[in-house]
N, C-alpha and C. Protein backbone atom coordinates (compact mmCIF):
# COMPACT_ATOMS: atom_id res chain seq x y z
N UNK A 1 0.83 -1.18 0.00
CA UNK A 1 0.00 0.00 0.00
C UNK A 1 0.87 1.25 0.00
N UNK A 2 2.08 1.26 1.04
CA UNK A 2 3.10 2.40 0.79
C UNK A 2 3.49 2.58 -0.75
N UNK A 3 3.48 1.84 -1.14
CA UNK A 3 4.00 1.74 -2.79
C UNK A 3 3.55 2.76 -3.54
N UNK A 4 2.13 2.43 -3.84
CA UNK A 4 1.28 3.08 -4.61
C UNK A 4 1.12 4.64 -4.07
N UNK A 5 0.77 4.99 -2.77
CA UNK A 5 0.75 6.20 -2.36
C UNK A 5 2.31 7.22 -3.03
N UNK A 6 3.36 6.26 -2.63
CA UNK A 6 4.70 7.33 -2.99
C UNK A 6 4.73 7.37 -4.44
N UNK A 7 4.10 6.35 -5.20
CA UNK A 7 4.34 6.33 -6.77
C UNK A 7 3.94 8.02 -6.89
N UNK A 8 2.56 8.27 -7.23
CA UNK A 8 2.49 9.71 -7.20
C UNK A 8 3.46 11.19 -6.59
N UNK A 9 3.49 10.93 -5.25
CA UNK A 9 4.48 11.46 -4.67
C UNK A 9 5.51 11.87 -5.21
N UNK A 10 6.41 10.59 -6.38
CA UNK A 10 7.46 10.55 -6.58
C UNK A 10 7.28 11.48 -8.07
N UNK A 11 6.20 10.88 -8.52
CA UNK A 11 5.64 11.74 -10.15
C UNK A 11 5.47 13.30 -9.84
N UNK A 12 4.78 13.73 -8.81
CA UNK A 12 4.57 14.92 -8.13
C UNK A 12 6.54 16.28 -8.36
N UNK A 13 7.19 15.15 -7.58
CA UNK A 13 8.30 15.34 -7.36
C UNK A 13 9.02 15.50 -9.16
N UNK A 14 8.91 14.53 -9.83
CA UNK A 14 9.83 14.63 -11.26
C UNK A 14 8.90 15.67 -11.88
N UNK A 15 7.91 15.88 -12.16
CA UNK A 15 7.23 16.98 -12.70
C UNK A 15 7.72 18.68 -12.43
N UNK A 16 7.38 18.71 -10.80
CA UNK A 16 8.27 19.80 -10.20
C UNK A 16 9.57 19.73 -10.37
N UNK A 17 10.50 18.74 -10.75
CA UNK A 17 12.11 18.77 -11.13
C UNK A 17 12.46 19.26 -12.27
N UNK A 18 11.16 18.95 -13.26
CA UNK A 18 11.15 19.56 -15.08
C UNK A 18 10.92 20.58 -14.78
N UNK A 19 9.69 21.03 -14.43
CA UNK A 19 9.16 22.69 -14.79
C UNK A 19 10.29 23.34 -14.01
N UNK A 20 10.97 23.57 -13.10
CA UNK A 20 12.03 24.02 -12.96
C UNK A 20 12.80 24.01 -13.91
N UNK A 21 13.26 22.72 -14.23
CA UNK A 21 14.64 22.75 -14.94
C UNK A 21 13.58 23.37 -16.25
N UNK A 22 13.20 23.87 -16.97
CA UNK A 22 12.33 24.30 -17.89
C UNK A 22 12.61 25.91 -17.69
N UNK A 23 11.97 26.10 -17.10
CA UNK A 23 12.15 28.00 -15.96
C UNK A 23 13.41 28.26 -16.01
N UNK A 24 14.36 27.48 -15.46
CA UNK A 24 15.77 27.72 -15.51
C UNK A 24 16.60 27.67 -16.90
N UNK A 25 15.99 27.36 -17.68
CA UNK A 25 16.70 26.75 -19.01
C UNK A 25 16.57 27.87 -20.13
N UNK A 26 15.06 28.34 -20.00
CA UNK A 26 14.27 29.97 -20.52
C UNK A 26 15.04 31.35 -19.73
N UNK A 27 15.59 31.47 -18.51
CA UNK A 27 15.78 32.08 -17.79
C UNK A 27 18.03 32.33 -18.11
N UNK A 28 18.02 31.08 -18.45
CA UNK A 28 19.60 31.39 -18.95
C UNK A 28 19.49 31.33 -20.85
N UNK A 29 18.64 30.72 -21.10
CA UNK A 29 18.19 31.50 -22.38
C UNK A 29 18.43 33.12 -23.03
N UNK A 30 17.39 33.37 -22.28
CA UNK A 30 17.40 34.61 -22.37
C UNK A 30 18.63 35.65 -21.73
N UNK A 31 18.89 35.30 -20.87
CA UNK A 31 20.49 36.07 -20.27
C UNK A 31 21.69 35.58 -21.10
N UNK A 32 21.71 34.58 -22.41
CA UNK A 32 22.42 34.54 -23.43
C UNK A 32 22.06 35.08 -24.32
N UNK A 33 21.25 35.27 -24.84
CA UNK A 33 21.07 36.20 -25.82
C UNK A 33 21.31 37.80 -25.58
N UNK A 34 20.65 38.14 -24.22
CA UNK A 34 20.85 39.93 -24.11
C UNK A 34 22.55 39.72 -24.13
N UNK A 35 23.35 38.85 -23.62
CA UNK A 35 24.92 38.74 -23.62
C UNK A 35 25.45 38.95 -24.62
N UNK A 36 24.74 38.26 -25.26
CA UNK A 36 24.83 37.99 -27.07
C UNK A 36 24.66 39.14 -28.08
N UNK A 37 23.58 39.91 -27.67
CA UNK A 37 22.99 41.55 -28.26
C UNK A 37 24.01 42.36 -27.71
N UNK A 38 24.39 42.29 -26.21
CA UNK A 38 25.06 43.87 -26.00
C UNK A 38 26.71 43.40 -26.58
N UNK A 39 27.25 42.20 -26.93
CA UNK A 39 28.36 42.07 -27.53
C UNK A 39 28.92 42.35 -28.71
N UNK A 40 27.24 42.91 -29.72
CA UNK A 40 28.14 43.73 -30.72
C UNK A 40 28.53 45.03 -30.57
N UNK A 41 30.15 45.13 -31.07
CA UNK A 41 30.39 46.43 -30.59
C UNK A 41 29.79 48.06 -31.16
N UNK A 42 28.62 47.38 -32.67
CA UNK A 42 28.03 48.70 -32.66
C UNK A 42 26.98 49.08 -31.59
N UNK A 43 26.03 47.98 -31.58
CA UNK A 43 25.17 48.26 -30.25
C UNK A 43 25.38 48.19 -29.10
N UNK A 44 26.81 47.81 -28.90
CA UNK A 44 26.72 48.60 -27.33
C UNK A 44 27.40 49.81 -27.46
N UNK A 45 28.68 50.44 -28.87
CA UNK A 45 28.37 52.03 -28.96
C UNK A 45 27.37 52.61 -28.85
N UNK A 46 26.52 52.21 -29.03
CA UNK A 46 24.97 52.76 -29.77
C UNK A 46 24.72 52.92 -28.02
N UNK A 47 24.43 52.29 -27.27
CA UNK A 47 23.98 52.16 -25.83
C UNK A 47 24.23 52.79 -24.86
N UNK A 48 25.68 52.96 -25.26
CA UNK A 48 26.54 53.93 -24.02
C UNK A 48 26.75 55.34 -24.49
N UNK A 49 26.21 55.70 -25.69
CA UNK A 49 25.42 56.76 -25.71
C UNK A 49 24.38 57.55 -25.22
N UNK A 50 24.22 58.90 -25.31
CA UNK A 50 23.52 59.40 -24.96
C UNK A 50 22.84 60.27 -26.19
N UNK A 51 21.41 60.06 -26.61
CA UNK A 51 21.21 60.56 -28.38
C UNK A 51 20.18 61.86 -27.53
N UNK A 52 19.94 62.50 -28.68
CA UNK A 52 19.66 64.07 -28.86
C UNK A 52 18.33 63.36 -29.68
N UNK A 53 17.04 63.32 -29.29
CA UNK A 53 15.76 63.35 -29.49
C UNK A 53 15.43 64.43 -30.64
N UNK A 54 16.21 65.39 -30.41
CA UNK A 54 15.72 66.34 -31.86
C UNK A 54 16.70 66.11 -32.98
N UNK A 55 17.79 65.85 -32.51
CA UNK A 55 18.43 65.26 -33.85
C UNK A 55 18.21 64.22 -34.92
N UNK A 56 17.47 63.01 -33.38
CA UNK A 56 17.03 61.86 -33.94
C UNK A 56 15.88 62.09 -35.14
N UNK A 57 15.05 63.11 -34.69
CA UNK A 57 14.07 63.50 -35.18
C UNK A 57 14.00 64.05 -36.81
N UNK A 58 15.69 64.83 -36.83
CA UNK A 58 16.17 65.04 -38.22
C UNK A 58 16.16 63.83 -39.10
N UNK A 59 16.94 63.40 -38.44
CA UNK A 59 17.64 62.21 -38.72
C UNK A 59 16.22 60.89 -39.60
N UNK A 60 15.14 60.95 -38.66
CA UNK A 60 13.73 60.33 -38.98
C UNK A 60 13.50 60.67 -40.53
N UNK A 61 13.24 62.34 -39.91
CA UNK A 61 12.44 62.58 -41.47
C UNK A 61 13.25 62.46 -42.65
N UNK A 62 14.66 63.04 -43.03
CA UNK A 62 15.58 62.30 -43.96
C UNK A 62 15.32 60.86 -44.35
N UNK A 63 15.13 60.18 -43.35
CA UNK A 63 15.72 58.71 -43.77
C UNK A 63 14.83 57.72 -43.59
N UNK A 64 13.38 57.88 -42.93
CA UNK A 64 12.06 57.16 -42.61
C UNK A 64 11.02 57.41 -42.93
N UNK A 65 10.36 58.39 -42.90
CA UNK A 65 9.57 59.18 -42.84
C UNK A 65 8.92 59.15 -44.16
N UNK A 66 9.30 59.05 -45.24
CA UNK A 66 8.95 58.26 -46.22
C UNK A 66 7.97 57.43 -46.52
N UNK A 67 8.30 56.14 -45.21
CA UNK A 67 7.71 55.14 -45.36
C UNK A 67 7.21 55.05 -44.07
N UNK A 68 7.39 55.56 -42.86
CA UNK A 68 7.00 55.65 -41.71
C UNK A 68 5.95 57.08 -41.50
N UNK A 69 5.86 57.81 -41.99
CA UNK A 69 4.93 59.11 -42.21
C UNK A 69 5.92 60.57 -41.27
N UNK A 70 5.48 61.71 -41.74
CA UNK A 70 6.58 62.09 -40.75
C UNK A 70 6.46 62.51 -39.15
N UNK A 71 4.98 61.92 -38.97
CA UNK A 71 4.73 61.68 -37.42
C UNK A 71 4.76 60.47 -37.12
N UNK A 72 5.53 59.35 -37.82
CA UNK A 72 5.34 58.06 -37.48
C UNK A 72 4.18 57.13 -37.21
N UNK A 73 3.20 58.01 -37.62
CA UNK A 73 1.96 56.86 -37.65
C UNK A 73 1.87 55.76 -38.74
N UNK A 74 2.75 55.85 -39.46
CA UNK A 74 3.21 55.11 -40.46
C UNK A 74 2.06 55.40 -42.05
N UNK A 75 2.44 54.84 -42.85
CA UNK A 75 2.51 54.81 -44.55
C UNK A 75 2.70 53.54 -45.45
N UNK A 76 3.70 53.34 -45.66
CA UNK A 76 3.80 52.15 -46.16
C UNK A 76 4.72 51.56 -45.31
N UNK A 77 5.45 52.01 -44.34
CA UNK A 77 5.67 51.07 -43.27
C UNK A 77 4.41 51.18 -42.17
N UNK A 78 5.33 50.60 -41.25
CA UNK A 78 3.86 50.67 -40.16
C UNK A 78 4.30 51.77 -39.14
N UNK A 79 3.09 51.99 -38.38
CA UNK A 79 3.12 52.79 -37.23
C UNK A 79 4.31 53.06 -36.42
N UNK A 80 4.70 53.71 -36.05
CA UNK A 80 5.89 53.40 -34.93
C UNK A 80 5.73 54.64 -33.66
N UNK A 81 4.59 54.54 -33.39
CA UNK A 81 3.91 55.34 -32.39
C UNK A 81 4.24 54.04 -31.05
N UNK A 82 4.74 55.17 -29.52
CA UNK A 82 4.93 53.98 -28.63
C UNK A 82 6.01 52.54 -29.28
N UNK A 83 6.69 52.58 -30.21
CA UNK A 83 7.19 51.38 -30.83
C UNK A 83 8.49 51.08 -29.73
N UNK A 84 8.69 52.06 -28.69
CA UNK A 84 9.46 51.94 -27.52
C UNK A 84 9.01 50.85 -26.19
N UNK A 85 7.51 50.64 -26.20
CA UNK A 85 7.22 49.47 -25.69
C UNK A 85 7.03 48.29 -26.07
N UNK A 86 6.98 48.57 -27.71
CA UNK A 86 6.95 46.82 -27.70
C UNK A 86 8.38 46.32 -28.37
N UNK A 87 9.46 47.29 -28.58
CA UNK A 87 10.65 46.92 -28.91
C UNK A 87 11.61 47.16 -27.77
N UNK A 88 12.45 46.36 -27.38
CA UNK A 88 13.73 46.78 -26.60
C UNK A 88 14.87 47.88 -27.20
N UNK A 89 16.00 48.83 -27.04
CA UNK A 89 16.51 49.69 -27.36
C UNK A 89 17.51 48.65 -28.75
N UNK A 90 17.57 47.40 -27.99
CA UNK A 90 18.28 46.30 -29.03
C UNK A 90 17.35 45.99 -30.34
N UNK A 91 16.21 45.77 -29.94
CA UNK A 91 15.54 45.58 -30.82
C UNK A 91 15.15 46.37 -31.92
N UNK A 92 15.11 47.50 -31.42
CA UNK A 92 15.01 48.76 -31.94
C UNK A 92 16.45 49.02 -33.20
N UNK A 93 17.65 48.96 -32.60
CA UNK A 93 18.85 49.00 -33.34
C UNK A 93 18.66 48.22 -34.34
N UNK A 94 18.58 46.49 -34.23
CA UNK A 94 18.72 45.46 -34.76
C UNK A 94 17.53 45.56 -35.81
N UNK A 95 16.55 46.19 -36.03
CA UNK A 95 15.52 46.43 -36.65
C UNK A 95 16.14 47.79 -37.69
N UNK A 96 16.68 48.43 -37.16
CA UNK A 96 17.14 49.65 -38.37
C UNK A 96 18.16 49.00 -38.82
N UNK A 97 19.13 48.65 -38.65
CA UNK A 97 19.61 48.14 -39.21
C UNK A 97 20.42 46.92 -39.88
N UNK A 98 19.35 45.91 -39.58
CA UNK A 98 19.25 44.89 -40.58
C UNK A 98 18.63 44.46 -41.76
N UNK A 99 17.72 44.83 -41.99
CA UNK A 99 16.89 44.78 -43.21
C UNK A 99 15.95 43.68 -43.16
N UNK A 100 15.62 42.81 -42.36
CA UNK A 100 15.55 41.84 -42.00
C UNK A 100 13.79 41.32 -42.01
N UNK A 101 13.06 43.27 -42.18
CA UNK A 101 11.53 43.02 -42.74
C UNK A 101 11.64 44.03 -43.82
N UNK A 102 11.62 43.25 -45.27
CA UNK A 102 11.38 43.94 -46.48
C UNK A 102 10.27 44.85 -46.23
N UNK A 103 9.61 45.70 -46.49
CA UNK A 103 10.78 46.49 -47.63
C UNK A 103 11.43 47.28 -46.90
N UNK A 104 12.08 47.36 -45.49
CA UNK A 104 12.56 48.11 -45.16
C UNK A 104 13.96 47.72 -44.97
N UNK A 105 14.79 48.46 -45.41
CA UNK A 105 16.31 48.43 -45.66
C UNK A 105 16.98 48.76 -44.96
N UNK A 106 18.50 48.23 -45.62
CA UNK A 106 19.71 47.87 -44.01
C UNK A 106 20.10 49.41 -44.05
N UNK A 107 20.14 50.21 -42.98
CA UNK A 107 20.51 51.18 -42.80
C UNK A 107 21.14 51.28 -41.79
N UNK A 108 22.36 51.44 -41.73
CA UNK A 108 23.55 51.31 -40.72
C UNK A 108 24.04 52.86 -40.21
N UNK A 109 22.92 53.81 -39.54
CA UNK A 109 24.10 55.18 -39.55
C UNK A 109 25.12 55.57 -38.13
N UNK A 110 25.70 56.46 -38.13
CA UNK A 110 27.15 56.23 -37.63
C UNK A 110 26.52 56.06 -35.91
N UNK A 111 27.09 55.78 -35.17
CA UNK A 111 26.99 55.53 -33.96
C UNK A 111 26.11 56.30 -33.02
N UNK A 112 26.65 57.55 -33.19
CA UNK A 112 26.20 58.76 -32.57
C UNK A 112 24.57 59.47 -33.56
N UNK A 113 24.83 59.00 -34.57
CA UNK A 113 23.27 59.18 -35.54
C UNK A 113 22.04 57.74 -34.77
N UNK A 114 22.60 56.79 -34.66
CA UNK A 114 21.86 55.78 -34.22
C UNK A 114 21.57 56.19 -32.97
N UNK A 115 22.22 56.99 -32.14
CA UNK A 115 22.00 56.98 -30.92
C UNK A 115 20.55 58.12 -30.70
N UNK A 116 21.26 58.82 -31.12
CA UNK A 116 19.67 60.08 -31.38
C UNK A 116 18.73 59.51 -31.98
N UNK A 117 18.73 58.55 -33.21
CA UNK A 117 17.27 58.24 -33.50
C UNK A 117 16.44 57.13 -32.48
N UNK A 118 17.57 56.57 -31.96
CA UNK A 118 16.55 55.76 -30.81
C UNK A 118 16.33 56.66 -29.83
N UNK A 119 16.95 57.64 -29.35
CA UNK A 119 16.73 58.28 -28.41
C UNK A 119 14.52 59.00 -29.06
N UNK A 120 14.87 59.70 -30.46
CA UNK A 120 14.03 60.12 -30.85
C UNK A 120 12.33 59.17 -30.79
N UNK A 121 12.68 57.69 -31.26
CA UNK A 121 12.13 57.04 -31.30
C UNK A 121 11.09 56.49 -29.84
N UNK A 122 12.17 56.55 -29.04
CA UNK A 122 11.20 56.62 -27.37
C UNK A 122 10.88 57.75 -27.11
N UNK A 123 10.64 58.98 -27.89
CA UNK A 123 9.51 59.84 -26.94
C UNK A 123 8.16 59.71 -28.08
N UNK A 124 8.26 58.85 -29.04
CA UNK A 124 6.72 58.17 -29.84
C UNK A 124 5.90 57.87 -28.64
């Protein structure tokens, strides 16, 4: 009769041993990758910056604005109103310049230009 009672017990126990090791596995996941993002050395120039919101803002209408509208409610790209909450400052970089959603193109500008347009980009 002890048998059967601990069988569960013991299932109880390996279940709670996965979803942990699961949690833990997502949890160093993800702390490899942000490791992984701040190790290129443009985006972490880009980071340890400090950008100029009105420059960024130049910087927009030149080179986005186009396709983003020039209040960013977007055009033939999309919206990028608030696009500071649903992107990280990485994400944000890695998105200008990779090219990575047609039709929008790899645009790589210099360190201190990248830095102002994200700066610009979080007061959307």
């Amino acid at each position: 009769m002890d048998n059967q009672i601990s069988k569960p017990k013991i299932l109880i126990q390996h279940i709670a041993i996965l979803a942990l090791a699961i949690v833990l596995a997502v949890v160093l996941g993800i702390f490899a990758v942000n490791i992984y993002r701040t190790s290129d050395p443009y985006v972490r120039s880009v980071l340890l910056l400090k950008g100029d919101p009105t420059q960024g803002h130049a910087i927009f209408q030149i080179n986005c604005a186009g396709c983003h509208g020039l209040e960013a409610f977007g055009s033939v790209g999309p919206s990028l109103q608030a696009v500071s909450k649903r992107k990280s400052p990485y994400g944000l970089i890695h998105q200008v310049i990779s090219g990575d959603t047609p039709p929008m193109p790899k645009f790589k500008p210099k360190v201190q230009e990248m830095a102002d347009l994200l700066s610009y980009l979080e007061t959307l």
